[in-house]
N, C-alpha and C. Protein backbone atom coordinates (compact mmCIF):
# COMPACT_ATOMS: atom_id res chain seq x y z
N UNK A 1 -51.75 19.51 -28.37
CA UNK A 1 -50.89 20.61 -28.82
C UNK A 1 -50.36 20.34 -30.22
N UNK A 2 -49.77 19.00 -30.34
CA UNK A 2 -49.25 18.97 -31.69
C UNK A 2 -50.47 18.96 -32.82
N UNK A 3 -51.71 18.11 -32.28
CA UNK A 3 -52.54 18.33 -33.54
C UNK A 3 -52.98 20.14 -33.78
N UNK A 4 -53.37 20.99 -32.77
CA UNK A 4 -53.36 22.08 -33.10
C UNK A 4 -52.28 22.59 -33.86
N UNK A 5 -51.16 22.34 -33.76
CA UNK A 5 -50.21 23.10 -34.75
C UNK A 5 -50.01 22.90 -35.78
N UNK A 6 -50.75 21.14 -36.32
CA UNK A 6 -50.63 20.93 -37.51
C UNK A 6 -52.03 21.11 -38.02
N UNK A 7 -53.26 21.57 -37.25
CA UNK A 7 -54.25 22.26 -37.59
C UNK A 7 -54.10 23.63 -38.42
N UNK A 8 -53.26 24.01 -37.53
CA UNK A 8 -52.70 25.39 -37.83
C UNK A 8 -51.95 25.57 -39.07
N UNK A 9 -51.16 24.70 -39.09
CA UNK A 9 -50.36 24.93 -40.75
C UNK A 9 -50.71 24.55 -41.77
N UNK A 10 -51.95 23.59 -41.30
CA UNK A 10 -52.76 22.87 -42.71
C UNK A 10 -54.26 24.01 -42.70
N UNK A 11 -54.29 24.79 -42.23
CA UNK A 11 -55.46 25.81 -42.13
C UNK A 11 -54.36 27.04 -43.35
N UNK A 12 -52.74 27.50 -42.36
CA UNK A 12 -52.36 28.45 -43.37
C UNK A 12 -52.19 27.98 -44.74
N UNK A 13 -51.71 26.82 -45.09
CA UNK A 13 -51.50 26.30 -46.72
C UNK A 13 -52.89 26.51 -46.78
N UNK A 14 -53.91 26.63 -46.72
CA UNK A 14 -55.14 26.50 -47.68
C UNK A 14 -56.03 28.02 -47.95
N UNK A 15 -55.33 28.60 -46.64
CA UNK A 15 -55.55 30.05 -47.00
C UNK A 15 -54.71 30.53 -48.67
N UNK A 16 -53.17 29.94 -48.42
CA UNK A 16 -51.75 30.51 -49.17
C UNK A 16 -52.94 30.32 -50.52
N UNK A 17 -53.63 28.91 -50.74
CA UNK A 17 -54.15 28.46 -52.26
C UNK A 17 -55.40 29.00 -52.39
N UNK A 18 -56.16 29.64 -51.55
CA UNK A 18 -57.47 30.50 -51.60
C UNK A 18 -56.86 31.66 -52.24
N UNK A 19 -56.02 32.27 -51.78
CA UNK A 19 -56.21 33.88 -52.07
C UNK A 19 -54.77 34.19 -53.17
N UNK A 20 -55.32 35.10 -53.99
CA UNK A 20 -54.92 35.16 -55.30
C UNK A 20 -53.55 35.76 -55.08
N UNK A 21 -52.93 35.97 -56.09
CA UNK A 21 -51.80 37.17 -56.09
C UNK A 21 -52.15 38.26 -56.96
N UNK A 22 -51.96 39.30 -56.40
CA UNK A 22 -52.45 40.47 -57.14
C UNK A 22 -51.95 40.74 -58.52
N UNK A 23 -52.29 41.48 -58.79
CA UNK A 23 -51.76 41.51 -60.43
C UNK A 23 -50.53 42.19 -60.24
N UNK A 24 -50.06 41.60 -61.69
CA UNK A 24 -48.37 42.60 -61.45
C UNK A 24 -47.64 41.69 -60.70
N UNK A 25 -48.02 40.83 -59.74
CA UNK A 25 -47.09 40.01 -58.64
C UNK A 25 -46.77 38.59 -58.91
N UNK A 26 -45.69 38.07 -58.55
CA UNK A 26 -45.81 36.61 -58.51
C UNK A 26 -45.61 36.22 -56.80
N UNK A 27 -45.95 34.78 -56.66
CA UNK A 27 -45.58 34.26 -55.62
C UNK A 27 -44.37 34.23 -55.28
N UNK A 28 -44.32 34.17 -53.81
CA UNK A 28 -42.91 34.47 -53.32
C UNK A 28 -42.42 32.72 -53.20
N UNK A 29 -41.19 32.78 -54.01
CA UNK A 29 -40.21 32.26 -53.57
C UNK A 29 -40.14 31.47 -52.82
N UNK A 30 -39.72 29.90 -52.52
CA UNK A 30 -39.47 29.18 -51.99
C UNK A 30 -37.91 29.35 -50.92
N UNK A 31 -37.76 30.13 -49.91
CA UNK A 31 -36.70 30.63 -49.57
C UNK A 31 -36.32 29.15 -48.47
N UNK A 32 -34.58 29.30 -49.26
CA UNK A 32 -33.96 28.53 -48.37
C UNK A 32 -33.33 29.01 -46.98
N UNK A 33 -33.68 30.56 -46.84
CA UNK A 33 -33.37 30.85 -44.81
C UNK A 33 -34.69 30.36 -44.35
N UNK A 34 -35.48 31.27 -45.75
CA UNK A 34 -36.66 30.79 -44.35
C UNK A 34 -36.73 28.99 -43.82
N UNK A 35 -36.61 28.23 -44.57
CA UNK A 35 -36.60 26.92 -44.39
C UNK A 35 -35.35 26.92 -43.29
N UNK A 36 -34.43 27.38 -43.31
CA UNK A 36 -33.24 27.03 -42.41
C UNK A 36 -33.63 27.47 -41.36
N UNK A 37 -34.25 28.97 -40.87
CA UNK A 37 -35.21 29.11 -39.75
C UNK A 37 -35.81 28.14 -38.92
N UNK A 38 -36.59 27.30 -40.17
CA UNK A 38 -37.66 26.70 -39.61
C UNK A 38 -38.62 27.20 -39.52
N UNK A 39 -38.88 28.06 -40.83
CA UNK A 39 -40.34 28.23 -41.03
C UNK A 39 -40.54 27.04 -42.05
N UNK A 40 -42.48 26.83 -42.28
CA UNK A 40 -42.34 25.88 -43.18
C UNK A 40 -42.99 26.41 -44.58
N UNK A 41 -41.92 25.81 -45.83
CA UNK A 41 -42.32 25.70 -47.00
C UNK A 41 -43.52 26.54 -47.26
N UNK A 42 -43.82 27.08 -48.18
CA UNK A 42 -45.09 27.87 -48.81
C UNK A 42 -45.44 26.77 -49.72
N UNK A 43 -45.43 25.60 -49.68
CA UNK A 43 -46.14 24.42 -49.91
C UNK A 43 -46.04 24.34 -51.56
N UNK A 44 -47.72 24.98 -52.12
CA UNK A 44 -47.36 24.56 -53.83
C UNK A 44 -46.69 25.63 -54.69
N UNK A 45 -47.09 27.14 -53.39
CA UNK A 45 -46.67 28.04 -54.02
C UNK A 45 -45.13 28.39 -54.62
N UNK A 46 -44.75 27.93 -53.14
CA UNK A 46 -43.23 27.87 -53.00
C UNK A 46 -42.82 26.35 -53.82
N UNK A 47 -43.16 25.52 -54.24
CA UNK A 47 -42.50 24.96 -55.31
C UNK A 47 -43.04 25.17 -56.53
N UNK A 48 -43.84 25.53 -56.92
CA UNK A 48 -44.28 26.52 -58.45
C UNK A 48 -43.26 27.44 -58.61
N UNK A 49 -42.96 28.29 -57.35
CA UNK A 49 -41.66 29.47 -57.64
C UNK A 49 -40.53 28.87 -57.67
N UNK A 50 -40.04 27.33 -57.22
CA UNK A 50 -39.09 26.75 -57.24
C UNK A 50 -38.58 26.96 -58.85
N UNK A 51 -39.60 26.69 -59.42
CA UNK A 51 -39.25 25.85 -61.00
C UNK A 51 -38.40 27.19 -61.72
N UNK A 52 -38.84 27.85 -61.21
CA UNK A 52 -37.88 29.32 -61.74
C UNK A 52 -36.69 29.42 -61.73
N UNK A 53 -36.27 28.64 -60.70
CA UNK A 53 -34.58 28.65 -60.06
C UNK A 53 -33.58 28.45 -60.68
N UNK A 54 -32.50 28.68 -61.58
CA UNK A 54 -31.58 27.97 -62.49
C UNK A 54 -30.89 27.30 -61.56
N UNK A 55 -30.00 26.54 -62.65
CA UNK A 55 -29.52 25.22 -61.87
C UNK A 55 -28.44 25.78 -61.18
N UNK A 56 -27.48 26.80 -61.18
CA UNK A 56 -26.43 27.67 -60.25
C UNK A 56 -27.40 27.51 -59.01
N UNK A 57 -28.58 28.26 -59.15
CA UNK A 57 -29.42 28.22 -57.80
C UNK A 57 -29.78 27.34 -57.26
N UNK A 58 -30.04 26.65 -57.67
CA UNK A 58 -30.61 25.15 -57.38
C UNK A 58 -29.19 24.51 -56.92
N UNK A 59 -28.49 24.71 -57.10
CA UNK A 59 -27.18 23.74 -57.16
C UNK A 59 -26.59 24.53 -55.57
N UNK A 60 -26.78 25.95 -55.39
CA UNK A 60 -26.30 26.30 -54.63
C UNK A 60 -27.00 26.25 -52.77
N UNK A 61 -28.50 26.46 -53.62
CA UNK A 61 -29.32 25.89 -52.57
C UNK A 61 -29.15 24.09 -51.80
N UNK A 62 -28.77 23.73 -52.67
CA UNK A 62 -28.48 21.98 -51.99
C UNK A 62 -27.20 22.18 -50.93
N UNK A 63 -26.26 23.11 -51.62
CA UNK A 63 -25.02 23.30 -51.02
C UNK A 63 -25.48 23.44 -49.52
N UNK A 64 -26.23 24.65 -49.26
CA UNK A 64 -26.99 25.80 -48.07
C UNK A 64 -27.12 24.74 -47.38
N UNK A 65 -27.99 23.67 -47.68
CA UNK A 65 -28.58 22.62 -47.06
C UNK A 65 -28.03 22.11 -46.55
N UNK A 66 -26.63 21.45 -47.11
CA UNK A 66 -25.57 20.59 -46.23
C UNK A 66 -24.77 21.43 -45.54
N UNK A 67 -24.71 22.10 -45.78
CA UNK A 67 -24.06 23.52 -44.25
C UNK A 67 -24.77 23.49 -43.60
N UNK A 68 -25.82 23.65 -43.79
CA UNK A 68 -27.29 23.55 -42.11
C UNK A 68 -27.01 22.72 -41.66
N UNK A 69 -26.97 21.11 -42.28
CA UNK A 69 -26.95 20.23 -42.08
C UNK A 69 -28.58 19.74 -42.31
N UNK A 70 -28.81 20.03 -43.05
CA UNK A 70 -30.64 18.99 -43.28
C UNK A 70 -30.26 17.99 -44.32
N UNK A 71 -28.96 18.08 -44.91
CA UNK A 71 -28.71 16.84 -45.94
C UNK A 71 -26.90 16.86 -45.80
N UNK A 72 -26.63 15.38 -46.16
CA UNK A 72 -25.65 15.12 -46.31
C UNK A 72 -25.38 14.81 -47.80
N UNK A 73 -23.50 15.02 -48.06
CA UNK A 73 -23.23 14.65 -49.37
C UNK A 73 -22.05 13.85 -48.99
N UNK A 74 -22.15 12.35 -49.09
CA UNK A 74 -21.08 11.41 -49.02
C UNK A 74 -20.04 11.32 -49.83
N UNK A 75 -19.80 11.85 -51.26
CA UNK A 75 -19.37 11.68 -52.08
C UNK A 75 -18.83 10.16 -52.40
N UNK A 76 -19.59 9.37 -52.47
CA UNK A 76 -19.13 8.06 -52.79
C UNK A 76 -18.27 8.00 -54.04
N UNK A 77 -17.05 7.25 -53.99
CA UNK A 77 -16.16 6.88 -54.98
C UNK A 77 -15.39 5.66 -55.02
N UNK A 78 -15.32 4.85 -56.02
CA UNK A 78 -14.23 3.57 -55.86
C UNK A 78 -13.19 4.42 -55.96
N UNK A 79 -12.43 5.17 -56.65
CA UNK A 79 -11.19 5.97 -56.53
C UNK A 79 -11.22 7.28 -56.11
N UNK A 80 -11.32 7.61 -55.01
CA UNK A 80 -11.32 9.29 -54.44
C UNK A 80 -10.46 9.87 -55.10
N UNK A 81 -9.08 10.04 -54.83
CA UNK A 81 -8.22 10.50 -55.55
C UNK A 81 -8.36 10.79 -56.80
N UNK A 82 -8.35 10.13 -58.03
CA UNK A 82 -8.87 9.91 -59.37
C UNK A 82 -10.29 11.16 -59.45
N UNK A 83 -11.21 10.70 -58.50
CA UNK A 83 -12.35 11.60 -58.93
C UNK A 83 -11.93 12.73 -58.21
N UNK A 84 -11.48 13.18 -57.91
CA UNK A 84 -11.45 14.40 -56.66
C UNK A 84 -10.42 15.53 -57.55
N UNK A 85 -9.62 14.59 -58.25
CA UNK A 85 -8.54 15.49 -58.66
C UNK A 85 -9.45 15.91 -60.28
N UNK A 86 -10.04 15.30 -60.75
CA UNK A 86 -11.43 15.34 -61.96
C UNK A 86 -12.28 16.07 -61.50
N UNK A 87 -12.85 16.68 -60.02
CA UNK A 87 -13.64 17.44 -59.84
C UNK A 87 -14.97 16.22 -60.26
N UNK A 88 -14.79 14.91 -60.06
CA UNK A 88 -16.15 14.16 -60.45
C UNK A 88 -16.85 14.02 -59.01
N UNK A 89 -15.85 14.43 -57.90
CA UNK A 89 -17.15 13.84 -56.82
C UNK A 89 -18.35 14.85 -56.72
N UNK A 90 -19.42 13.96 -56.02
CA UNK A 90 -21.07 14.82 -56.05
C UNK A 90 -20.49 16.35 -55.33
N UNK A 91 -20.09 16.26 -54.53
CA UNK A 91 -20.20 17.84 -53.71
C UNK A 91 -19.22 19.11 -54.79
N UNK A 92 -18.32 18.29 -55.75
CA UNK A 92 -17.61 19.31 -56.40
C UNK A 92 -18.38 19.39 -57.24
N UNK A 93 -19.04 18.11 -57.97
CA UNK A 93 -19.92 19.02 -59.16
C UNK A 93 -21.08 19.91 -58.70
N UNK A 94 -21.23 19.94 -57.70
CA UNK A 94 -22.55 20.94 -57.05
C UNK A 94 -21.72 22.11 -57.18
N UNK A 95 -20.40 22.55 -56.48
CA UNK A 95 -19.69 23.94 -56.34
C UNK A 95 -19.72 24.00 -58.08
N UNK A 96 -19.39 23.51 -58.67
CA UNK A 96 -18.84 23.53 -60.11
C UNK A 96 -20.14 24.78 -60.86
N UNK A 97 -21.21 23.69 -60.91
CA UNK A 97 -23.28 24.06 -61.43
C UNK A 97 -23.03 25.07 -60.65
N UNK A 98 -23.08 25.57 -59.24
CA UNK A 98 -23.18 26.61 -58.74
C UNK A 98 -22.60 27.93 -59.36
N UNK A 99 -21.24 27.66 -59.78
CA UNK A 99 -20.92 28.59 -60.37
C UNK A 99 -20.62 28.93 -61.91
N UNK A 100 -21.54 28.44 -62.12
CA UNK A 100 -22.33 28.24 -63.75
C UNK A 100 -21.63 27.44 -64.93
N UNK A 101 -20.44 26.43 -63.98
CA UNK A 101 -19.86 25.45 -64.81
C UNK A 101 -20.73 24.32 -64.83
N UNK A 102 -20.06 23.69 -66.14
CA UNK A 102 -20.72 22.73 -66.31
C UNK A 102 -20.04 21.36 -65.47
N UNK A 103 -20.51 20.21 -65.06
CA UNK A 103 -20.06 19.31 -64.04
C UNK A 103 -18.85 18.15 -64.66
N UNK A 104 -17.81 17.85 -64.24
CA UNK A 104 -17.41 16.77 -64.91
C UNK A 104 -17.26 14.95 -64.70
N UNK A 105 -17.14 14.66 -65.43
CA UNK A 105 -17.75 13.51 -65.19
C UNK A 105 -16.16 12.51 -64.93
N UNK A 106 -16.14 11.55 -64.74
CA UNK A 106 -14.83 10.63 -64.23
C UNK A 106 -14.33 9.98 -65.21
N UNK A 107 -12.57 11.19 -65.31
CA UNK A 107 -12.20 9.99 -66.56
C UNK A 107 -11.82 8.83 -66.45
N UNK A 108 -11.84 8.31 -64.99
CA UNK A 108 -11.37 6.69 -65.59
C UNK A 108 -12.60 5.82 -66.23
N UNK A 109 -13.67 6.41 -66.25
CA UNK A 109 -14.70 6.00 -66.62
C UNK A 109 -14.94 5.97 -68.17
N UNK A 110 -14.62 7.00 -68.75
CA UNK A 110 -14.28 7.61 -70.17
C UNK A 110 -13.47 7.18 -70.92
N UNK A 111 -12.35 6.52 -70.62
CA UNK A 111 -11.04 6.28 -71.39
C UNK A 111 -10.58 7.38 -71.20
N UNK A 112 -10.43 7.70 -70.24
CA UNK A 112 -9.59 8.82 -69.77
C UNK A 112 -9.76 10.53 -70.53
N UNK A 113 -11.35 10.57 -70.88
CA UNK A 113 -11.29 11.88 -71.54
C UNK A 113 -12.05 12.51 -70.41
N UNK A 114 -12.04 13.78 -70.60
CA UNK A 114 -12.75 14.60 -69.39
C UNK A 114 -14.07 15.38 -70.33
N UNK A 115 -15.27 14.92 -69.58
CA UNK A 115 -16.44 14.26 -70.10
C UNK A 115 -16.76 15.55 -69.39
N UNK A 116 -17.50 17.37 -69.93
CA UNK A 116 -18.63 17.91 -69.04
C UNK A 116 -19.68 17.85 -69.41
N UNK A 117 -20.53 18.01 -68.39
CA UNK A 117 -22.42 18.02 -68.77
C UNK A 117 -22.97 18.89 -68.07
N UNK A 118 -23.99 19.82 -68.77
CA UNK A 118 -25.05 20.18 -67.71
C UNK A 118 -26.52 18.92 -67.54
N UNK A 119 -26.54 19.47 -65.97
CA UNK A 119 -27.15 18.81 -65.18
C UNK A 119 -28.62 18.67 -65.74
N UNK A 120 -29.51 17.62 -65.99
CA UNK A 120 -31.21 17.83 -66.03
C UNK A 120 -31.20 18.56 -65.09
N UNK A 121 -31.73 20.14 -64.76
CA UNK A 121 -32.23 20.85 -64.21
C UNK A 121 -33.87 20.17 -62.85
N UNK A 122 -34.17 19.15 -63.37
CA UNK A 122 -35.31 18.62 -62.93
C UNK A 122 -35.14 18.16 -61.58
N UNK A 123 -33.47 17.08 -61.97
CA UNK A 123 -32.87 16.41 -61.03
C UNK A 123 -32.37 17.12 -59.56
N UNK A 124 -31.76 18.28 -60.00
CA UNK A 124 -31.87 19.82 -59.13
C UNK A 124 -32.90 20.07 -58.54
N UNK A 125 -33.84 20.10 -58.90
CA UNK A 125 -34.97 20.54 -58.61
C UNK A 125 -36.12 19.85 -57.42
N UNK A 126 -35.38 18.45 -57.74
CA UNK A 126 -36.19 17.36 -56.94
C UNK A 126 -35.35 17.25 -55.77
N UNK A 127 -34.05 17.42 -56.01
CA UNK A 127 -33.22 17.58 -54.72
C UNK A 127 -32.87 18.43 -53.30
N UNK A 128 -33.42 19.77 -54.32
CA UNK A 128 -33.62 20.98 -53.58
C UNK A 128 -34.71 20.86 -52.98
N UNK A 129 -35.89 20.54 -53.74
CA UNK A 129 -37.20 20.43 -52.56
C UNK A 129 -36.77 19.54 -51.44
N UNK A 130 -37.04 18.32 -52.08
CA UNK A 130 -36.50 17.31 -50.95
C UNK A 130 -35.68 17.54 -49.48
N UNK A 131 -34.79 18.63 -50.06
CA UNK A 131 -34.11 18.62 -48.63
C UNK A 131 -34.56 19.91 -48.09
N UNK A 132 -35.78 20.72 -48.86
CA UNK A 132 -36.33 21.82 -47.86
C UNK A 132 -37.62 21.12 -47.55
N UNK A 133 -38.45 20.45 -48.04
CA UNK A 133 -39.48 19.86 -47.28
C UNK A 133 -38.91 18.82 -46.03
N UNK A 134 -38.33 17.55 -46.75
CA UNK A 134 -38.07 17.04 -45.82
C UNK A 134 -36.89 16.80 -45.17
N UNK A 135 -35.77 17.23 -45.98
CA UNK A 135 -34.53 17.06 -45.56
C UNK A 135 -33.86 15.79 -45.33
N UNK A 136 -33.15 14.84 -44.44
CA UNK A 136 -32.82 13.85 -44.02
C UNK A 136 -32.24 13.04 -45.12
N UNK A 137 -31.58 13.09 -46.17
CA UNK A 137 -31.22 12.50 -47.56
C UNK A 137 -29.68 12.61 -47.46
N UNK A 138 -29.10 11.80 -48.11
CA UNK A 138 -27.55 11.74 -48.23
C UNK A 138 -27.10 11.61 -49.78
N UNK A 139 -26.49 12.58 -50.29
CA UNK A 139 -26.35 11.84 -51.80
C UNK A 139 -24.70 11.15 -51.72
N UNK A 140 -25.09 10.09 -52.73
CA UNK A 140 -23.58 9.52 -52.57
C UNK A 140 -23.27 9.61 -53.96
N UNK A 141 -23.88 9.58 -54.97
CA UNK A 141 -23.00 9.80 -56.69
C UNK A 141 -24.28 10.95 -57.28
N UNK A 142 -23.78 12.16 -57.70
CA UNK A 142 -24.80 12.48 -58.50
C UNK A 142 -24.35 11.99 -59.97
N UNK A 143 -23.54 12.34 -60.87
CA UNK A 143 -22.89 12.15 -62.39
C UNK A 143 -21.59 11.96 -62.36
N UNK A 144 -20.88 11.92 -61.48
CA UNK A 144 -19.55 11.10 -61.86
C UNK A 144 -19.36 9.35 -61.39
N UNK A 145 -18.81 9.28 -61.48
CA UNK A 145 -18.05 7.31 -61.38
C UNK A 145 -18.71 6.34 -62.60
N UNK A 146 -18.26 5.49 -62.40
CA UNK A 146 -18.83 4.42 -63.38
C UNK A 146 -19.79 4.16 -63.31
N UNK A 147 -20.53 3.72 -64.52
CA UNK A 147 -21.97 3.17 -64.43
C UNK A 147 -22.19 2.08 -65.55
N UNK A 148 -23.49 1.71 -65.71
CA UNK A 148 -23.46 1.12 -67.14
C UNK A 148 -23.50 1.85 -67.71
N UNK A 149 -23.41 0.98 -69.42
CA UNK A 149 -23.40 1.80 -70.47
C UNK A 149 -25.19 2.45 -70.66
N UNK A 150 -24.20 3.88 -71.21
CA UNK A 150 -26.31 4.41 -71.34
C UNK A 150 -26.36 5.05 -70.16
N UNK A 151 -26.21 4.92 -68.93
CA UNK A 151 -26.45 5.55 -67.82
C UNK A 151 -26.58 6.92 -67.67
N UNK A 152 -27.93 7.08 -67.55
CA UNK A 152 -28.34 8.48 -67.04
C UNK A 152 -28.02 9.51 -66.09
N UNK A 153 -26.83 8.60 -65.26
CA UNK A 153 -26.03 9.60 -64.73
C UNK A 153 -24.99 9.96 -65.30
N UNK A 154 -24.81 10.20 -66.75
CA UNK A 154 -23.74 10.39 -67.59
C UNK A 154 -24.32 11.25 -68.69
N UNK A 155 -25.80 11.57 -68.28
CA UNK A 155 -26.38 12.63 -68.94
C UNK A 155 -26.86 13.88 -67.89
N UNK A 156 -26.49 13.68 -66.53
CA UNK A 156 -27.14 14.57 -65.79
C UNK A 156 -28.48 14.15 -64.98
N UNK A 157 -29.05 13.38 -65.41
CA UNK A 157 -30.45 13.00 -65.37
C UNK A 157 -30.51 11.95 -63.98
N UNK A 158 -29.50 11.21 -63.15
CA UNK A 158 -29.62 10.55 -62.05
C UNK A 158 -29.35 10.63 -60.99
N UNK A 159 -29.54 10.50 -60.02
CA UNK A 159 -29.05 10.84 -58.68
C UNK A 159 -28.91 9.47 -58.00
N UNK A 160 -27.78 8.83 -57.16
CA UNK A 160 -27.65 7.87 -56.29
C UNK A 160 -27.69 8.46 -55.04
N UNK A 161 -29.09 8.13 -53.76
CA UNK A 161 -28.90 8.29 -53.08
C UNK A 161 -28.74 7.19 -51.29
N UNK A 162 -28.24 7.71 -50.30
CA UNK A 162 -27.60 6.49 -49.31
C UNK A 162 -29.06 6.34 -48.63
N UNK A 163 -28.44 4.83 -48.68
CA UNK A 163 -30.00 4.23 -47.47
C UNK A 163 -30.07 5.29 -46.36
N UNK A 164 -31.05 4.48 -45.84
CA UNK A 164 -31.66 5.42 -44.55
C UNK A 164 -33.19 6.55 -44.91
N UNK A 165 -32.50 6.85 -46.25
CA UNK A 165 -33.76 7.65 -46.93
C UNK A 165 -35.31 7.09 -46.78
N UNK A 166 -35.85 8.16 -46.41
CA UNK A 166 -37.28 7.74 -46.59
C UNK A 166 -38.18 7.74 -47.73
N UNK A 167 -38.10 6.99 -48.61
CA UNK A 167 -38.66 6.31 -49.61
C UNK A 167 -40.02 7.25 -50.03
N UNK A 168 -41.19 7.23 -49.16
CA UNK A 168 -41.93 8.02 -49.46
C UNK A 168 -41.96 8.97 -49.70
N UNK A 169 -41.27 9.79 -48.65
CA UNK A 169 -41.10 11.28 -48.88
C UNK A 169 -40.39 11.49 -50.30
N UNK A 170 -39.01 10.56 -50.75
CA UNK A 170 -38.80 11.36 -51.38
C UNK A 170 -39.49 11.17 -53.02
N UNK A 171 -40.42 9.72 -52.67
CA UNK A 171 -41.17 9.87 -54.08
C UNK A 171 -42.21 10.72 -54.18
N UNK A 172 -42.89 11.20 -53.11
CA UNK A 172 -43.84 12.42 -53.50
C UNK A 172 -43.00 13.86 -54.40
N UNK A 173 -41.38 13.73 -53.54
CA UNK A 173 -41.31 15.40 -54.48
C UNK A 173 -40.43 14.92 -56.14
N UNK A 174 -40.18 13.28 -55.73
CA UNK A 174 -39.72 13.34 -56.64
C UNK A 174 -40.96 13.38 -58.54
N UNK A 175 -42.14 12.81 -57.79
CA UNK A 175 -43.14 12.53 -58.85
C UNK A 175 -43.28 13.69 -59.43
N UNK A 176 -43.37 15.28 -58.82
CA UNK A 176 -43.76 16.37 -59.34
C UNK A 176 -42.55 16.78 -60.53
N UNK A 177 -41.62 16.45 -60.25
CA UNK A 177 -40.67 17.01 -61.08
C UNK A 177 -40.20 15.99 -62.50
N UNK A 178 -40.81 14.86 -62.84
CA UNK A 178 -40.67 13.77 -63.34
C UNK A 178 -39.82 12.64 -62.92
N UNK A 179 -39.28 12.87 -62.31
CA UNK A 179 -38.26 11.74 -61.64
C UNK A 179 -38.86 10.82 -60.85
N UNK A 180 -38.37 9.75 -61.21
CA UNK A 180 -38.86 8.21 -60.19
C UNK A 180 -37.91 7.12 -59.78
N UNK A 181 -38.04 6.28 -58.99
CA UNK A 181 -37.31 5.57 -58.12
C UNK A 181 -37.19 4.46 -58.93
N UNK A 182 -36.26 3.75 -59.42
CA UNK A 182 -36.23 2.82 -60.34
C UNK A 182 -35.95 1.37 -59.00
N UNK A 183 -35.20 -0.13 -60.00
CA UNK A 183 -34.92 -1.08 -58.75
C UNK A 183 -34.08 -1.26 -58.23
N UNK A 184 -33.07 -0.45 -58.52
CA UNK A 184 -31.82 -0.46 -57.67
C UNK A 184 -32.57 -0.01 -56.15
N UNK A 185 -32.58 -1.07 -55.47
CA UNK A 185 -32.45 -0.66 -53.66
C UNK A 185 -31.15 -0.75 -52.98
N UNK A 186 -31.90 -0.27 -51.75
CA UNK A 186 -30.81 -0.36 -50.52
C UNK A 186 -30.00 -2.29 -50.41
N UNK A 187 -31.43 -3.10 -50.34
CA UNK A 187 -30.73 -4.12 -50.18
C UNK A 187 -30.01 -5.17 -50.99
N UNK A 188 -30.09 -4.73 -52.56
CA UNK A 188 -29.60 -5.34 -53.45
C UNK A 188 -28.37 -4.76 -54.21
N UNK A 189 -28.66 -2.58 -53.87
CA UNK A 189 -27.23 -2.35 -54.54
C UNK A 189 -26.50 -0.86 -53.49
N UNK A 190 -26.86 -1.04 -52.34
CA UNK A 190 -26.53 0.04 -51.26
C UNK A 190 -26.92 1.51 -51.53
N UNK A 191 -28.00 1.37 -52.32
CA UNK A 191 -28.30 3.14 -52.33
C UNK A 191 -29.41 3.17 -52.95
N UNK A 192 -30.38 4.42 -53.22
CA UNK A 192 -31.56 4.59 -54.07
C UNK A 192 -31.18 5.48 -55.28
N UNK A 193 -31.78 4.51 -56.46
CA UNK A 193 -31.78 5.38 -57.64
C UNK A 193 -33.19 5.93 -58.01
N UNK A 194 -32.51 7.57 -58.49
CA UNK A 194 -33.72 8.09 -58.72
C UNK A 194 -33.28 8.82 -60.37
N UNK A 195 -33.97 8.54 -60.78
CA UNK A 195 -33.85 9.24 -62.46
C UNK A 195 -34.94 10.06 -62.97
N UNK A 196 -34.69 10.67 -63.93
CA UNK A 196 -35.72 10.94 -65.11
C UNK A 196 -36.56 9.84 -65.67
N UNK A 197 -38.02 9.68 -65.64
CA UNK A 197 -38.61 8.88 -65.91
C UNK A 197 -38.30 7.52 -65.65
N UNK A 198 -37.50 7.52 -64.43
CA UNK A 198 -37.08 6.49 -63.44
C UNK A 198 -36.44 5.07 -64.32
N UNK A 199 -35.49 5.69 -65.44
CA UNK A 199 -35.20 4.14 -65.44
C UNK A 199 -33.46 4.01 -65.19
């Protein structure tokens, strides 16, 4: 039974990439009900239409996700308070992008200036798939708290995410969008980093 059904869905993706879209049309949309349904993904189509998404959308779609519950957002912080009242933790800068602000970053980190950025759009992008293909991901810092100096999560460009993650999965969606898994691990620094050109 189960191999028939995954007969079945690996028969419809290859129909979806056989047959054209008519003129005048684009592909539909990578929809986040239908994914909340539990239908599955329109595979390349539906992330080709992803790339369309601005980052409000993208930002708002991750939101969708952790209301379903197919992803969690830990908001990791050495000072909650401090970041919370800064709007630096991960789940506020998501509401923030959602509603076409830009994110802010943690002033104790700054010398106390209040630091905004828009997000690499890419980083969005890899996140949103991720949790409609496979879901199961926890983010714990997207761009606020301390980092080193230089840190690409102080340009938008990084994501810290909590063990447990499945590694593979999320380097397949992360490869399409440029992002890669650098060496920060689970067992040397409690989370996975994933960046822009992974460093």
């Amino acid at each position: 039974m189960a191999l028939s059904r995954r007969t079945g869905v690996i028969g419809a993706l290859v129909v979806c990439l056989l047959l054209p879209v008519a003129p005048g049309r684009t592909a539909e949309p990578l929809s986040i009900a239908g994914v909340l349904r539990g239908q599955a993904p329109s595979a390349v189509a539906g992330r080709e239409a992803a790339t369309q998404y601005s980052a409000a959308e993208l930002a708002q779609q991750i939101l969708d996700l952790r209301a379903a519950g197919r992803i969690g957002i830990y908001d990791y912080s050495a000072r909650k308070e401090a970041d919370r009242a800064d709007r630096s933790l991960a789940s506020q800068q998501l509401v923030d992008i959602a509603a076409g602000r830009r994110a802010n970053l943690s002033r104790r980190c700054h010398d106390g200036r209040l630091v905004r950025i828009r997000p690499d759009i890419r980083i969005l992008r890899f996140l949103a798939d991720l949790g409609m293909s496979h879901g199961a991901y926890t983010i714990n810092v997207l761009f606020g708290q301390c980092h080193s100096r230089g840190s690409l999560h102080y340009r938008g460009q990084a994501v810290d995410l909590r063990c447990g993650l499945v590694t593979t999965d999320a380097d397949a969606s992360a490869i399409m969008f440029g992002i890669k898994r650098n060496l920060e691990t689970c067992r040397q620094h409690a989370h996975w980093h994933y960046s822009v050109g992974g460093r």
